[in-house]
PDB file of N, CA and C in Angstrom:
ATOM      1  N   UNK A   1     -12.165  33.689   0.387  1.00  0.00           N
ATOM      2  CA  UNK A   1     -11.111  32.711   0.508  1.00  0.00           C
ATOM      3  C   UNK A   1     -11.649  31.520   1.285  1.00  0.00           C
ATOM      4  N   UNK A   2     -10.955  30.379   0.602  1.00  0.00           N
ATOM      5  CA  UNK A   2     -11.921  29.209   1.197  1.00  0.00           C
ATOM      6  C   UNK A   2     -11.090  28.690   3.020  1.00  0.00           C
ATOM      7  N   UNK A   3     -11.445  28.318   3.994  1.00  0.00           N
ATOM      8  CA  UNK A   3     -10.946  28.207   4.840  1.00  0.00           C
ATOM      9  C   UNK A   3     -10.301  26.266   4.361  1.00  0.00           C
ATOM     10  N   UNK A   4      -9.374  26.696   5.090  1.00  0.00           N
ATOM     11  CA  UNK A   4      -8.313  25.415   4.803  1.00  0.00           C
ATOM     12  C   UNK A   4      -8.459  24.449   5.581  1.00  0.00           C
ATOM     13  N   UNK A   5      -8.975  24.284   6.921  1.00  0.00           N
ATOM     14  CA  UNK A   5      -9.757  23.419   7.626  1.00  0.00           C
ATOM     15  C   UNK A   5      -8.437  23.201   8.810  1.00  0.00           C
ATOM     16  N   UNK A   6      -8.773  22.193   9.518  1.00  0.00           N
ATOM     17  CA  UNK A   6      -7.383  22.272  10.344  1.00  0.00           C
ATOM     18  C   UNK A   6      -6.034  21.772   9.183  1.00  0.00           C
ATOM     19  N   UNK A   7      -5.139  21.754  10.203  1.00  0.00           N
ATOM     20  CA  UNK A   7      -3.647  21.823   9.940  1.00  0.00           C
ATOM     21  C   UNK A   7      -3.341  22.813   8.858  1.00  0.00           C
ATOM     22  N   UNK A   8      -4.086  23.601   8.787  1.00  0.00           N
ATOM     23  CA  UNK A   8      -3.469  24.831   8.269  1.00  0.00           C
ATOM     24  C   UNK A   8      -3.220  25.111   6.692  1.00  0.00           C
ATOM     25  N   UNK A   9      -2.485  24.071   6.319  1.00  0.00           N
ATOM     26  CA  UNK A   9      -1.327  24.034   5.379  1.00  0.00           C
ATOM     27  C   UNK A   9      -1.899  23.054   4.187  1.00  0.00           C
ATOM     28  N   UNK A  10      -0.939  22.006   4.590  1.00  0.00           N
ATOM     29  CA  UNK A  10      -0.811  20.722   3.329  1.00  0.00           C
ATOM     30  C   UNK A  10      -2.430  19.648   4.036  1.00  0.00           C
ATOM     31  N   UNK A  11      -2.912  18.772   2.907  1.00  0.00           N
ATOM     32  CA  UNK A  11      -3.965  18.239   3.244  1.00  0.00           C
ATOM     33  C   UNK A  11      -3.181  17.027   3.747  1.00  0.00           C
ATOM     34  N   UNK A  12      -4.364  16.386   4.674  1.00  0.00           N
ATOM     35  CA  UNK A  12      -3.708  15.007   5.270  1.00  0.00           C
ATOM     36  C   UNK A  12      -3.617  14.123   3.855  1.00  0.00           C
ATOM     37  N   UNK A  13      -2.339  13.354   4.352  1.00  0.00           N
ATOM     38  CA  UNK A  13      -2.787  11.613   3.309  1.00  0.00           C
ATOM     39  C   UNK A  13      -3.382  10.953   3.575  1.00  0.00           C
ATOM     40  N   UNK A  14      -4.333  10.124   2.450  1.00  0.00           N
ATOM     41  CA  UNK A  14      -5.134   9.029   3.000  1.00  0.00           C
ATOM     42  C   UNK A  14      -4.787   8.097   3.905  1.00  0.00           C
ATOM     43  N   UNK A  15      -5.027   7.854   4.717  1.00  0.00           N
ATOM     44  CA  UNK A  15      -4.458   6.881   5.333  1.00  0.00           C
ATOM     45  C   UNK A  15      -4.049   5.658   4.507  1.00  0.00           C
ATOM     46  N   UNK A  16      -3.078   4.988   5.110  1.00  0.00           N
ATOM     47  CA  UNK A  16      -2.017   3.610   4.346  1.00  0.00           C
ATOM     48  C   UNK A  16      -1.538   4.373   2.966  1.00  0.00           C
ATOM     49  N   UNK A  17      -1.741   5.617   2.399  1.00  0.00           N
ATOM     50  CA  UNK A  17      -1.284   6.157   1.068  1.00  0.00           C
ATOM     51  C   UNK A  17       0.447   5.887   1.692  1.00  0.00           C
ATOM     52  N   UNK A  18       1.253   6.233   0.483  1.00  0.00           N
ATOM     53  CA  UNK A  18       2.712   6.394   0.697  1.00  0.00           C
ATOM     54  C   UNK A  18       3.191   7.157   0.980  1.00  0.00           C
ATOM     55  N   UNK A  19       3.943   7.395   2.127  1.00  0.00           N
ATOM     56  CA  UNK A  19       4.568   8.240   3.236  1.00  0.00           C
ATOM     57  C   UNK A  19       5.511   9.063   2.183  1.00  0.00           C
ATOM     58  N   UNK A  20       5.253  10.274   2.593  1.00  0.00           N
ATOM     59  CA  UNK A  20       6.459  11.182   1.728  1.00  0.00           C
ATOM     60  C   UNK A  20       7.689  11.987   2.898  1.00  0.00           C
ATOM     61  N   UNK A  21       7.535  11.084   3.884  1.00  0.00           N
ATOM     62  CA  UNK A  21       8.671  11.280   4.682  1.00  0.00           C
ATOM     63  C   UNK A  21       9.699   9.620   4.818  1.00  0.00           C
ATOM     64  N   UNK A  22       9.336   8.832   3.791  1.00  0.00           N
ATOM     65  CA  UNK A  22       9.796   7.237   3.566  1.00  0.00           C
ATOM     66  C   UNK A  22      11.113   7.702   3.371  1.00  0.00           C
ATOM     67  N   UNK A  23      12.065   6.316   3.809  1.00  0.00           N
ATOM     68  CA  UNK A  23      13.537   6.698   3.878  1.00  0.00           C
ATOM     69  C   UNK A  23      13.779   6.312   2.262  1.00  0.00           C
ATOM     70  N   UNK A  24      13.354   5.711   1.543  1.00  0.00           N
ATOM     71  CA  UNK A  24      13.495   5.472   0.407  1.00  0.00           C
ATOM     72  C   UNK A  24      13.359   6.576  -1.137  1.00  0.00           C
ATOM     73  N   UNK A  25      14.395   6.439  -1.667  1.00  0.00           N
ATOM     74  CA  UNK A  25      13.960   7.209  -2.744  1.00  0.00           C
ATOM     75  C   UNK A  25      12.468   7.477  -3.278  1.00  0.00           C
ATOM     76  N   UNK A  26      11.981   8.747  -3.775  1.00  0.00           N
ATOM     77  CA  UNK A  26      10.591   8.717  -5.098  1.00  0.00           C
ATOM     78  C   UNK A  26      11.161   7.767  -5.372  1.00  0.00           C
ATOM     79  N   UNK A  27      11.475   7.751  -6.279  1.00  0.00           N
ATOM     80  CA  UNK A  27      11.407   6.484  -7.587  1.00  0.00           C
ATOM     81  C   UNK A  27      11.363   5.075  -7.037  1.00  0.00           C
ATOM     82  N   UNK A  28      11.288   4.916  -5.906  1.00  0.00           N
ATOM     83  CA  UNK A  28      11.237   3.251  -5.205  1.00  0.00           C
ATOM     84  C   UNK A  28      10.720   3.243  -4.333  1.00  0.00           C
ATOM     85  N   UNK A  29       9.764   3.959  -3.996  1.00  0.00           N
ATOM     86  CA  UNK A  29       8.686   4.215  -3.565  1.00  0.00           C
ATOM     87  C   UNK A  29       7.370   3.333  -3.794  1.00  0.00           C
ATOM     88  N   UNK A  30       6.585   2.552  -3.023  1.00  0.00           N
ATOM     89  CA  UNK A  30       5.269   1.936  -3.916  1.00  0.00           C
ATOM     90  C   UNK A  30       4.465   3.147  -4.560  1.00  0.00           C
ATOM     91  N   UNK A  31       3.641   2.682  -5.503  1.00  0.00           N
ATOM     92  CA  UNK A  31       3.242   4.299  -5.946  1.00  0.00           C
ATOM     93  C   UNK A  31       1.819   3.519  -5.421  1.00  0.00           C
ATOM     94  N   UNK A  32       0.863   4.889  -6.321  1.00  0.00           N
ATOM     95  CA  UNK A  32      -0.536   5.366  -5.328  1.00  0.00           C
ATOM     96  C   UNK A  32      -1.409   4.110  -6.337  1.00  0.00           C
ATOM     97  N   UNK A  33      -0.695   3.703  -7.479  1.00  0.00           N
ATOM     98  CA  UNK A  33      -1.557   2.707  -8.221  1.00  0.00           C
ATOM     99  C   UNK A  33      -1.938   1.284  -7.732  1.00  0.00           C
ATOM    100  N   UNK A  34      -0.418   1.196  -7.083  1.00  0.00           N
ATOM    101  CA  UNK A  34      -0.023  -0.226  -6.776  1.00  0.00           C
ATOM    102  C   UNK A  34      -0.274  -0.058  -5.358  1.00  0.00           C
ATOM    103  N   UNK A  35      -0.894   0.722  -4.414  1.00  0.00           N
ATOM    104  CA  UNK A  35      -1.235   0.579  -3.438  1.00  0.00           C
ATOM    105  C   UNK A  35      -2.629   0.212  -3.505  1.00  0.00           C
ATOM    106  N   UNK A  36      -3.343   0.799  -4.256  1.00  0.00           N
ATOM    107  CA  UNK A  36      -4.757   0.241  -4.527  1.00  0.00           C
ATOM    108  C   UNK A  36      -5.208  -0.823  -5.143  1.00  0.00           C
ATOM    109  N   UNK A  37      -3.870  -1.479  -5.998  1.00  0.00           N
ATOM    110  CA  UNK A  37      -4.056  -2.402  -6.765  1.00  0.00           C
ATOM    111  C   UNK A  37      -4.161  -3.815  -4.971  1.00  0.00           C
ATOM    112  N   UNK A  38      -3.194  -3.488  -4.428  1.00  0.00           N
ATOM    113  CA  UNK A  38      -3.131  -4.458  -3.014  1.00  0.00           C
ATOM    114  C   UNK A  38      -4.184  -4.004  -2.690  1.00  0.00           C
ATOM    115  N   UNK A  39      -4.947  -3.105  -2.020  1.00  0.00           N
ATOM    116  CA  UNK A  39      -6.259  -3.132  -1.636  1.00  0.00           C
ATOM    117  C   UNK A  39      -7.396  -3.993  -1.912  1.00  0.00           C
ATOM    118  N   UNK A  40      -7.369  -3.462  -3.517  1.00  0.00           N
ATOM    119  CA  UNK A  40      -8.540  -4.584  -4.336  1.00  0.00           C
ATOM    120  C   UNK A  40      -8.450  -5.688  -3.890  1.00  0.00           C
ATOM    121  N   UNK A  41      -6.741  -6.835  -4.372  1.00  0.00           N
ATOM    122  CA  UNK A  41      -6.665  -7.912  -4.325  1.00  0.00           C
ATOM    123  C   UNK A  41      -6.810  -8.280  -3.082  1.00  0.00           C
ATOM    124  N   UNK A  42      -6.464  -7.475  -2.026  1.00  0.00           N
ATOM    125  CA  UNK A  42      -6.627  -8.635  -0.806  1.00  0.00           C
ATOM    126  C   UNK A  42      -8.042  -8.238  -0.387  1.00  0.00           C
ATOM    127  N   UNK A  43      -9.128  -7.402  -0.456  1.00  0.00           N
ATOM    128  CA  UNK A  43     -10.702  -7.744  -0.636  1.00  0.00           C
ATOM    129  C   UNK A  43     -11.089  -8.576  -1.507  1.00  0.00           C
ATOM    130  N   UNK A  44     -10.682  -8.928  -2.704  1.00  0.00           N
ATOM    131  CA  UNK A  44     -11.008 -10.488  -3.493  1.00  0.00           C
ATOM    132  C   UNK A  44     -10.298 -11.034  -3.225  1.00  0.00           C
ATOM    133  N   UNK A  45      -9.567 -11.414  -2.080  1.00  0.00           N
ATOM    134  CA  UNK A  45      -8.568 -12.622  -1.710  1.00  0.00           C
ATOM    135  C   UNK A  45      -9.386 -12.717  -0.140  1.00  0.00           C
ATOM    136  N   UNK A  46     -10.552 -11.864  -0.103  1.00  0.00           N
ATOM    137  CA  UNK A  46     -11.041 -11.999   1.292  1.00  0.00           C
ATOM    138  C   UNK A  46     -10.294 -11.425   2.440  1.00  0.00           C
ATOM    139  N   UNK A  47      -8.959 -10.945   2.804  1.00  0.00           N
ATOM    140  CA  UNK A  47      -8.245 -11.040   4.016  1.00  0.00           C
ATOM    141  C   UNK A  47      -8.738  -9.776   4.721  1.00  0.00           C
ATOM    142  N   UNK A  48      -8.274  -9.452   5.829  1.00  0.00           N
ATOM    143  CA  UNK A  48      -8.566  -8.796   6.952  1.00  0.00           C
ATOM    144  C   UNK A  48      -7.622  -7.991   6.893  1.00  0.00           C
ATOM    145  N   UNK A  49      -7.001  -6.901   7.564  1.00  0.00           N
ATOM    146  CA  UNK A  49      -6.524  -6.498   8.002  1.00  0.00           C
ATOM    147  C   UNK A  49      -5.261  -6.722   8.417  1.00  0.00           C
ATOM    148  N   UNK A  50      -5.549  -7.397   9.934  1.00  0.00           N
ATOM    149  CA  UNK A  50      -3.812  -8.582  10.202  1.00  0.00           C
ATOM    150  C   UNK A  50      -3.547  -9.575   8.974  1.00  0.00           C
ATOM    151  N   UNK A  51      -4.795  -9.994   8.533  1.00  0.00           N
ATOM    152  CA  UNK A  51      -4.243 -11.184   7.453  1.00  0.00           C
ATOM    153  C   UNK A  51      -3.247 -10.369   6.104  1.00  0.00           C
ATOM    154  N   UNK A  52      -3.909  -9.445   5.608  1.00  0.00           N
ATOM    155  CA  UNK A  52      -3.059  -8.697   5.096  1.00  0.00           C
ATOM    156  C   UNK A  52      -1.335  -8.137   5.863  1.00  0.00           C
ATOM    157  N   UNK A  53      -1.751  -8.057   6.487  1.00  0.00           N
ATOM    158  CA  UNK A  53      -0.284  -7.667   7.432  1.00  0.00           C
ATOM    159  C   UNK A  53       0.354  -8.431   7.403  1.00  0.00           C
ATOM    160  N   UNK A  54       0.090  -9.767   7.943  1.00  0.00           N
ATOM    161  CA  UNK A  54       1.048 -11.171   7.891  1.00  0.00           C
ATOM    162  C   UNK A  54       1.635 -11.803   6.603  1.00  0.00           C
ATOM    163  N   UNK A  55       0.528 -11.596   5.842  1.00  0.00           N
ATOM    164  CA  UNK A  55       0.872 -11.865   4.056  1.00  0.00           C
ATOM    165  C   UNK A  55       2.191 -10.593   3.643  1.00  0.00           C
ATOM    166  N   UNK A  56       2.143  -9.535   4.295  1.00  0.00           N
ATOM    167  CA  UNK A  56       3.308  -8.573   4.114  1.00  0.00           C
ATOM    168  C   UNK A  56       4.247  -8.591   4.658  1.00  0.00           C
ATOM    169  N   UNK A  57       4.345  -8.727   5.871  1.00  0.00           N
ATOM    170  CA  UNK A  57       5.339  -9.876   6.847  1.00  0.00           C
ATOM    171  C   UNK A  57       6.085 -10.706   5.923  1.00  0.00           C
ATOM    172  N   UNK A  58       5.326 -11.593   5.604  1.00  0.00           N
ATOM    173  CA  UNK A  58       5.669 -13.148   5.351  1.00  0.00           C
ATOM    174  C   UNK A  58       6.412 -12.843   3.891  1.00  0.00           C
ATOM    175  N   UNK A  59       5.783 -11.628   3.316  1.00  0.00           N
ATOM    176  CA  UNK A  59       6.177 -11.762   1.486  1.00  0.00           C
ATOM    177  C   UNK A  59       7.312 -10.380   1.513  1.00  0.00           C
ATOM    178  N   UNK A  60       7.575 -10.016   2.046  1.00  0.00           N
ATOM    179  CA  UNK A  60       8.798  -8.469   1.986  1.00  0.00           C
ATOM    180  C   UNK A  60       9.165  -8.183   3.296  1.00  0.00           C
ATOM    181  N   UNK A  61       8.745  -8.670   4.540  1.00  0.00           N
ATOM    182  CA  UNK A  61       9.483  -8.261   6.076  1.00  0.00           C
ATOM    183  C   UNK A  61       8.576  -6.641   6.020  1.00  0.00           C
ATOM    184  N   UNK A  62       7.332  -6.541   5.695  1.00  0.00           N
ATOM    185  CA  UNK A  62       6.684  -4.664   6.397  1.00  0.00           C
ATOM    186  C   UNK A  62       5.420  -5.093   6.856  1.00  0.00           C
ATOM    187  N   UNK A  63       5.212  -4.345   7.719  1.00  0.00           N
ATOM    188  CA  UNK A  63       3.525  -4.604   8.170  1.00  0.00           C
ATOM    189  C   UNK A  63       2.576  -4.203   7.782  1.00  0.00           C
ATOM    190  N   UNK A  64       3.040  -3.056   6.866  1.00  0.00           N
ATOM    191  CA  UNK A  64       2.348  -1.561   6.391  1.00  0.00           C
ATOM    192  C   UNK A  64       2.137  -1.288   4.894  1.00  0.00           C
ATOM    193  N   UNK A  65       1.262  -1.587   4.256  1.00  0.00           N
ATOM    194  CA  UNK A  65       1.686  -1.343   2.838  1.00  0.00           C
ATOM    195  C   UNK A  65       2.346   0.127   2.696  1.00  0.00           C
ATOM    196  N   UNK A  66       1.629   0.981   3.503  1.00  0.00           N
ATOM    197  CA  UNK A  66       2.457   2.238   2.664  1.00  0.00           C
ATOM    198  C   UNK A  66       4.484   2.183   3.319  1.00  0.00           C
ATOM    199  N   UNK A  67       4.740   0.690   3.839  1.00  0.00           N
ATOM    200  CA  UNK A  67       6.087   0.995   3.898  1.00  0.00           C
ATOM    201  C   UNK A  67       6.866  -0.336   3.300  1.00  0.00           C
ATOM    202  N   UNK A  68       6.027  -0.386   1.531  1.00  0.00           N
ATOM    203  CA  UNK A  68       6.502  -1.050   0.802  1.00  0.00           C
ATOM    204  C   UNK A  68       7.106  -0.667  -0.101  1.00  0.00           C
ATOM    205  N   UNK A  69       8.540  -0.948  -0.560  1.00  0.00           N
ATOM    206  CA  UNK A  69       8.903  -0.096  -1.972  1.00  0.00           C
ATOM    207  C   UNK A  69       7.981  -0.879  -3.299  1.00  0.00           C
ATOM    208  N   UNK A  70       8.609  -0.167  -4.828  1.00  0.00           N
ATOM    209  CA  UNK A  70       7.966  -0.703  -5.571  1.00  0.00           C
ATOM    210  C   UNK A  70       8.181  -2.375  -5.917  1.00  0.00           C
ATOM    211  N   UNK A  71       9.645  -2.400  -5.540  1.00  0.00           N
ATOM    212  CA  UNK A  71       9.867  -3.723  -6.437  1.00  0.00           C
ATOM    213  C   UNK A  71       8.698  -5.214  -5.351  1.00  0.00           C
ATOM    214  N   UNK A  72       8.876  -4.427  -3.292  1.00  0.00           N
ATOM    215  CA  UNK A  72       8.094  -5.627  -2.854  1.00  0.00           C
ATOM    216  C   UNK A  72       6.338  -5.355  -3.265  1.00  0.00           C
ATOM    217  N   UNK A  73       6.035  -4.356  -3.507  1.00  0.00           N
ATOM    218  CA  UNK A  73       4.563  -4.446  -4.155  1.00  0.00           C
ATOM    219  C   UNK A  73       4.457  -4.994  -5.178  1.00  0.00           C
ATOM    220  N   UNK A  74       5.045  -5.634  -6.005  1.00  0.00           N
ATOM    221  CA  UNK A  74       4.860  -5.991  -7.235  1.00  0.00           C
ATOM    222  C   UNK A  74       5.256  -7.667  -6.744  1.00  0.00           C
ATOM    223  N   UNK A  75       5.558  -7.851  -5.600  1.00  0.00           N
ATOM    224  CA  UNK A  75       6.176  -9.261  -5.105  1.00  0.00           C
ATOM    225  C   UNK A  75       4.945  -9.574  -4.264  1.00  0.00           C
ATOM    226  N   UNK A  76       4.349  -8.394  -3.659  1.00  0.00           N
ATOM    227  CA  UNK A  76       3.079  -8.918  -2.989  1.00  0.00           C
ATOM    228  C   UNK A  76       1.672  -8.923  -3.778  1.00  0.00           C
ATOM    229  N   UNK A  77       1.739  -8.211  -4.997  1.00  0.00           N
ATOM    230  CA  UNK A  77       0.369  -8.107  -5.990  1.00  0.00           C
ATOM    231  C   UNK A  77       0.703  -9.600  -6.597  1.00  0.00           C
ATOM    232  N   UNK A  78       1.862 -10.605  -6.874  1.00  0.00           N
ATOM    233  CA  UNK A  78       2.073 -11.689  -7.420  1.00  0.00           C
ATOM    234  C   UNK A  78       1.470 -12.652  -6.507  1.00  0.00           C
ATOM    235  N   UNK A  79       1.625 -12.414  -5.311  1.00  0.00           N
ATOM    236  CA  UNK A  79       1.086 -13.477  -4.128  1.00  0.00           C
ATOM    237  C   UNK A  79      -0.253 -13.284  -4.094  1.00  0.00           C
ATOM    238  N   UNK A  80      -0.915 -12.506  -3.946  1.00  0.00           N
ATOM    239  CA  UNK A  80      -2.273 -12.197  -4.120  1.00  0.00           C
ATOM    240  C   UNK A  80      -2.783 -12.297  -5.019  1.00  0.00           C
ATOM    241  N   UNK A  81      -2.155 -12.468  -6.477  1.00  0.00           N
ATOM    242  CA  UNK A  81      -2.703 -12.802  -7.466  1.00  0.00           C
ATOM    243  C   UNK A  81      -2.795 -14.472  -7.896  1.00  0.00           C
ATOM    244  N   UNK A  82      -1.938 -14.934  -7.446  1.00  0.00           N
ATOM    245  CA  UNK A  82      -1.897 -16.150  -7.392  1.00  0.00           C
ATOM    246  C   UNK A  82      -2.570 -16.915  -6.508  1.00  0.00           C
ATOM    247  N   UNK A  83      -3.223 -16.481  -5.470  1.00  0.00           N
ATOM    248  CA  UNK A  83      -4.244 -16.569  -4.367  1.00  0.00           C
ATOM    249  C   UNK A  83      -5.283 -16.526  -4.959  1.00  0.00           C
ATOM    250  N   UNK A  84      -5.703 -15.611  -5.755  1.00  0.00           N
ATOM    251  CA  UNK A  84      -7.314 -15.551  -6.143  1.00  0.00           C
ATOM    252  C   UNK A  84      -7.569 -15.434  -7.304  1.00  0.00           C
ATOM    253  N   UNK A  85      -6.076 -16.044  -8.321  1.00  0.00           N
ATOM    254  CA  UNK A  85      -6.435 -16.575  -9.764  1.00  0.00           C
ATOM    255  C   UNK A  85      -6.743 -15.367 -10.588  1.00  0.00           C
ATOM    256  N   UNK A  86      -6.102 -14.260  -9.993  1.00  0.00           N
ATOM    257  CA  UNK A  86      -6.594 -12.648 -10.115  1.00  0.00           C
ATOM    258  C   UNK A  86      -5.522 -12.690 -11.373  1.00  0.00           C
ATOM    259  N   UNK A  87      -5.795 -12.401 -12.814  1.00  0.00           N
ATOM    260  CA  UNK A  87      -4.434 -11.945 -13.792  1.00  0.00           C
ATOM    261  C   UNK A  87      -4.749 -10.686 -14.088  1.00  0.00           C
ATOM    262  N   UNK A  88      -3.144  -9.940 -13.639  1.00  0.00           N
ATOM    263  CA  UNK A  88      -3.278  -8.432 -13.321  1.00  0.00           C
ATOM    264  C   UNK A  88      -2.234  -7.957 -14.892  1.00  0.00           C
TER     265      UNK A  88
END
């Protein structure tokens, strides 16, 4: 039997993945596509970290991508796409 490593149980989430303790429904939830899709774009949009944060701030009121639903990820992949001429 393979040892399960710590915490016993369930494996950690990637970090910034989408919280499955979010007050928001599954279904309005950002999903795991459109979280990576923001990843990509804001490394070809160049930003940092906080710069990303503030661009999430500024475009849906979260600091956090994983505490974006779907409809503001699709409001922040438009801003970022329009930033770096990116057609998604």
């Amino acid at each position: 039997m393979a040892a399960l490593g710590r915490g016993g149980g369930r494996p950690s989430p990637a970090p910034g993945a989408p919280r499955a303790n979010s007050s928001l429904p599954v279904e309005e939830r950002l999903s795991t596509k459109q979280l990576g899709a923001i990843r990509a774009a804001a490394r070809r949009a160049g930003l940092s970290r906080e710069n990303l944060a503030e661009l999430l701030e500024q475009v849906a009121g979260k600091g956090e991508p994983s505490e974006l639903s779907r409809t503001d990820a699709s409001l922040v992949l438009d801003k970022l796409s329009a930033m770096t001429g990116y057609v998604r």
